[in-house]
Protein backbone atom coordinates (compact mmCIF):
# COMPACT_ATOMS: atom_id res chain seq x y z
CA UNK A 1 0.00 0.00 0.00
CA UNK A 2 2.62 2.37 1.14
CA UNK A 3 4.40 1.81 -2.72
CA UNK A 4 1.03 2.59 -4.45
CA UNK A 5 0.79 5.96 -2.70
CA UNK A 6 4.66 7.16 -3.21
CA UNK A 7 3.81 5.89 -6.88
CA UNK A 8 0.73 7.52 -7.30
CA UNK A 9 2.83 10.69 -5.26
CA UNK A 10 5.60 10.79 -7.70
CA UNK A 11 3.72 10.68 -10.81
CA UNK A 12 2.39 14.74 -10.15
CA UNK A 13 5.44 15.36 -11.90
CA UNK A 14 3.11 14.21 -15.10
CA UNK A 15 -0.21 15.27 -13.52
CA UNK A 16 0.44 18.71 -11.48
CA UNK A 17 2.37 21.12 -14.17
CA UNK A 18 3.08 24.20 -12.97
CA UNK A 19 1.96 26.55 -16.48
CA UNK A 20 3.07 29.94 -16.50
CA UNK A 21 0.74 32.84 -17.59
CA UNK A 22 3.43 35.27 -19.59
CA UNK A 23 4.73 32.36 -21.45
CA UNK A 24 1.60 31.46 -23.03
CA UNK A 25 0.22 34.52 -23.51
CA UNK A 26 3.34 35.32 -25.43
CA UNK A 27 2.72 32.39 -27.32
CA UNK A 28 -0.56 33.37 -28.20
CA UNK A 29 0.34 36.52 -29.57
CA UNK A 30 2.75 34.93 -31.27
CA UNK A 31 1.11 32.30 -33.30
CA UNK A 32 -1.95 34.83 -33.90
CA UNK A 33 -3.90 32.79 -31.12
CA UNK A 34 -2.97 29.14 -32.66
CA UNK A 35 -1.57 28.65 -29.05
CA UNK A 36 -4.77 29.72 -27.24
CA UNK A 37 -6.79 26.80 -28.14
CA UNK A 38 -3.73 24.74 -26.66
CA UNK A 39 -3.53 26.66 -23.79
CA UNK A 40 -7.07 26.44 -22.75
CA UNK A 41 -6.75 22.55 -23.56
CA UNK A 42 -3.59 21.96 -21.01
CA UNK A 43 -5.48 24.35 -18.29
CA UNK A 44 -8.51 21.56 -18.40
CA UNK A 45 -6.23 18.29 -18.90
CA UNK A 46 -4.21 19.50 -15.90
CA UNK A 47 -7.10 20.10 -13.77
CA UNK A 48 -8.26 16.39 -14.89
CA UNK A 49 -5.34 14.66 -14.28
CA UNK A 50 -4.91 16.78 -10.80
CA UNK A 51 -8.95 15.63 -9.75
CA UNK A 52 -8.66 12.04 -10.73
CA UNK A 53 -4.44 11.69 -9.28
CA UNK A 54 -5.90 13.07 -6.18
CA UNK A 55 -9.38 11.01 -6.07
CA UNK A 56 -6.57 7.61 -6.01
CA UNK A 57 -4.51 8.98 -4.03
CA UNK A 58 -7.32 9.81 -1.13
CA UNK A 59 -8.80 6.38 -1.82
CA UNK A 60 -5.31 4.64 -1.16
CA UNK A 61 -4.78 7.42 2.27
CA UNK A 62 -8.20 6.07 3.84
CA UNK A 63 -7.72 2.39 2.69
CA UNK A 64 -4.31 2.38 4.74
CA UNK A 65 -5.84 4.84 7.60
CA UNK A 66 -7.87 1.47 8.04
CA UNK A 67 -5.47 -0.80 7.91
CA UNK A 68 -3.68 1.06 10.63
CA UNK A 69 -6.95 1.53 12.76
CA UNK A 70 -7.79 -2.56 12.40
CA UNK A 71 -4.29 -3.02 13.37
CA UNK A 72 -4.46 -1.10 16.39
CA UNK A 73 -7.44 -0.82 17.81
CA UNK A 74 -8.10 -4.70 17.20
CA UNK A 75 -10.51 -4.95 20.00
CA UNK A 76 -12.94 -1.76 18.32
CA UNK A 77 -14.87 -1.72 14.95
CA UNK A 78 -13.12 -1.40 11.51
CA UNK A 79 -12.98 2.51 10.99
CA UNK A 80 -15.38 3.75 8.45
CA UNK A 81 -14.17 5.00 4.66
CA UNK A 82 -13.50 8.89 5.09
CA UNK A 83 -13.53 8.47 0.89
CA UNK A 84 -16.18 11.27 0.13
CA UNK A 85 -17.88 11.53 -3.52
CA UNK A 86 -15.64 13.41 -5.99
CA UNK A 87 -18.21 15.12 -8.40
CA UNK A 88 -17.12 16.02 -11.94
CA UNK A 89 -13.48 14.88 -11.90
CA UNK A 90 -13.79 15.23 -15.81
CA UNK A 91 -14.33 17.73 -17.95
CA UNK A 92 -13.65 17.42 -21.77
CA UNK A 93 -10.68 19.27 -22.42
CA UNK A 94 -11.01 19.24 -26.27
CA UNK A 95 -14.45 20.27 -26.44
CA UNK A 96 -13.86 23.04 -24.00
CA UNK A 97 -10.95 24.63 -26.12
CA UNK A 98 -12.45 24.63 -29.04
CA UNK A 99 -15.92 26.26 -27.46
CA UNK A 100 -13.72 29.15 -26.80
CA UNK A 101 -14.12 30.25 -29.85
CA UNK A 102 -17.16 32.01 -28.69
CA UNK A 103 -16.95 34.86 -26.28
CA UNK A 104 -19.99 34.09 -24.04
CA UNK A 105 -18.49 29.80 -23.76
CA UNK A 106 -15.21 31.40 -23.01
CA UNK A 107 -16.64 33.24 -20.22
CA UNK A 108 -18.16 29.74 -18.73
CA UNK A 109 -14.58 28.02 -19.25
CA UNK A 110 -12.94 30.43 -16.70
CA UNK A 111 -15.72 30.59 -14.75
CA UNK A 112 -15.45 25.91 -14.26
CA UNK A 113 -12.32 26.05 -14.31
CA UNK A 114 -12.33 28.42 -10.92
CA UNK A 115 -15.46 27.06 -9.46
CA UNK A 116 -14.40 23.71 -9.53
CA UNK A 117 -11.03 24.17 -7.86
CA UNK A 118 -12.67 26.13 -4.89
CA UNK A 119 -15.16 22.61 -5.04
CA UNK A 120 -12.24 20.76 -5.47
CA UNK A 121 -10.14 22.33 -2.13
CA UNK A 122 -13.14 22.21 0.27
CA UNK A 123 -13.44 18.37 -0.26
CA UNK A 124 -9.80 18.28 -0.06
CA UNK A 125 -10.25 20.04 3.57
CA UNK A 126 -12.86 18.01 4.55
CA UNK A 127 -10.95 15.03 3.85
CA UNK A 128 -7.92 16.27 5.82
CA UNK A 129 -9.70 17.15 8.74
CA UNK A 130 -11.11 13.43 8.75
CA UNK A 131 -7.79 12.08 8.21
CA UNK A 132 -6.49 13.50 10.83
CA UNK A 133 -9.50 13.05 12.76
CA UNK A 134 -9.00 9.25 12.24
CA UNK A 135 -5.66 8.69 12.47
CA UNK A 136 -5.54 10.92 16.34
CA UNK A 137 -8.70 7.88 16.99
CA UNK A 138 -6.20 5.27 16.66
CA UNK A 139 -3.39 6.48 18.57
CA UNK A 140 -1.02 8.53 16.32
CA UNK A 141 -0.43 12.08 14.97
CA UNK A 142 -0.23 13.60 11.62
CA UNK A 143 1.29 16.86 11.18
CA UNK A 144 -0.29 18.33 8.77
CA UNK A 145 0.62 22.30 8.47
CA UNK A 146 -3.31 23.85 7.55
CA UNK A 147 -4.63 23.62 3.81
CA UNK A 148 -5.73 27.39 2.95
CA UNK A 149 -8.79 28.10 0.51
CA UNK A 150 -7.90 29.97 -2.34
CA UNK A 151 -9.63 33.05 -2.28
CA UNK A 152 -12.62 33.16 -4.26
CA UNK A 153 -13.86 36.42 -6.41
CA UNK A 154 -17.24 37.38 -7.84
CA UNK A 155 -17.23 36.51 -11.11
CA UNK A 156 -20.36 38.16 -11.82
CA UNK A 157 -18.33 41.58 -11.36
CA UNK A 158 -15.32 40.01 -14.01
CA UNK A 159 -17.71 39.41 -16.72
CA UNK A 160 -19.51 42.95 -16.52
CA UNK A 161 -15.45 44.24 -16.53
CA UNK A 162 -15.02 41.58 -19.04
CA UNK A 163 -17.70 42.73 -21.37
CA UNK A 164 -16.65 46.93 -20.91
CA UNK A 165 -13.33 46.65 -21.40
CA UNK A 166 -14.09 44.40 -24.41
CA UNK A 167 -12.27 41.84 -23.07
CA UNK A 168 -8.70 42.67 -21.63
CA UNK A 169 -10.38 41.90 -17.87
CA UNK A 170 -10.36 38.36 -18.72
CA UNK A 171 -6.92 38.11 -19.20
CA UNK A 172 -6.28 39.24 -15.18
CA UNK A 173 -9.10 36.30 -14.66
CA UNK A 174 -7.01 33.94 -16.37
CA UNK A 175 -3.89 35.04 -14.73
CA UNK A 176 -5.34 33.80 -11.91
CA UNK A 177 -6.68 30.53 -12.69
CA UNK A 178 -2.89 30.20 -13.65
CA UNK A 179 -1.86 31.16 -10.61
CA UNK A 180 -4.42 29.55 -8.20
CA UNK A 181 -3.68 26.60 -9.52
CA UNK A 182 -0.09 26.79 -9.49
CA UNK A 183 -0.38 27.96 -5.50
CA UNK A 184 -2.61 24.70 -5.05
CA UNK A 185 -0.28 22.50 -6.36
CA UNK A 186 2.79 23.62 -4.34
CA UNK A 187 0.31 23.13 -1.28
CA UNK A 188 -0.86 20.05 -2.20
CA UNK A 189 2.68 18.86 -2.68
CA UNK A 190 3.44 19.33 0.77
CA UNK A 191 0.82 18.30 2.26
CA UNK A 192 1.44 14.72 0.33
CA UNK A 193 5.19 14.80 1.24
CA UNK A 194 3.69 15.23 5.12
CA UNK A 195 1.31 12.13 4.62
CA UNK A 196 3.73 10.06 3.32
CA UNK A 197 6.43 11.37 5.58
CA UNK A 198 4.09 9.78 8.37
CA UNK A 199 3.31 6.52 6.66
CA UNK A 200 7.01 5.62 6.36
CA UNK A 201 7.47 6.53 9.95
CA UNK A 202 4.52 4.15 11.49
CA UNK A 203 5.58 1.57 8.53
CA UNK A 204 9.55 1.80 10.17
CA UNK A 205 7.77 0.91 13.70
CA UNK A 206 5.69 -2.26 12.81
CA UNK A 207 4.67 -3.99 13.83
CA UNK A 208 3.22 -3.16 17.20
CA UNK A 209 3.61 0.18 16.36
């Protein structure tokens, strides 16, 4: 179990690419906006890849949680799953790229793409706080240094900018989809390396841990 989950860890080197704004905005400009379309595609296959690495990865964190609480508390009831539903890990990153095309789908691309990593990070939280929850039950203690929420903004307000400066306020939208994503990921990274810090520690003191 404890290979699956440095596996599944290591592999965000694939999943969890850091994009930077300038650079592809550059790029745009200078393929006459060939390298939007591509841009917009990587921005959803990231945030794919990033849902469904982390949707394992929390399934494999509560299976061994388990194990650990069976193991330990052999006289008490199995701990229940602290898996909780993952709604719309996938969103079709071809389909979205291409719907950009139009201003007013463009508009509802940004607008996902935000919404569902605020979705994505209170789950996240709520899964934390149960993991840590269920591992102080049976005896031990994660460190786990907090998981901030990104700051959310009214979008409503961004697409009335949007629409009155004819466009140019999306691009400080989409700077920070960039950048709130790039934020979660370094957070997310730690907070894995913590996990898995603590696995190998209780895995080093079994058994009778």
């Amino acid at each position: 179990m404890l290979t699956e989950i440095e596996k599944n860890i290591e592999s965000r080197r694939e999943t969890d690419r850091i994009m930077w704004f300038s650079m592809w905005i550059l790029l745009s400009v200078a393929s006459f906006g060939v390298a939007w379309f591509l841009m917009i595609y990587f921005l959803i296959k990231r945030r794919n890849d990033h849902f469904l690495r982390q949707d394992k990865l929390e399934t494999l964190i509560s299976t061994r949680l388990r194990q650990l609480s069976e193991d330990k508390l052999r006289h008490q009831n199995p701990a229940a799953s602290i898996k909780t539903e993952n709604p719309r890990l996938f969103r079709n990153a071809q389909v979205w790229a291409l719907s950009t095309l139009l201003v007013f789908p463009a508009f509802f691309v940004l607008y996902f793409l935000e919404t569902d990593l605020h979705e994505h990070e209170e789950r996240e939280h709520t899964f934390l706080e149960e993991t840590i929850s269920l591992a102080q039950d049976s005896g031990v203690d994660i460190r786990i240094d907090g998981f901030p929420i990104t700051k959310k903004f009214a979008s409503d307000r961004y697409l009335i900018l949007t629409v009155a400066t004819c466009g140019f306020a999306a691009l400080y939208w989409l700077y920070r989809i960039f950048n709130d994503y790039n934020q979660h990921f370094n957070r997310q990274w730690k907070i894995e390396d913590d996990i898995l810090k603590f696995f190998k520690s209780v895995n080093n003191l079994e058994p009778g841990w």
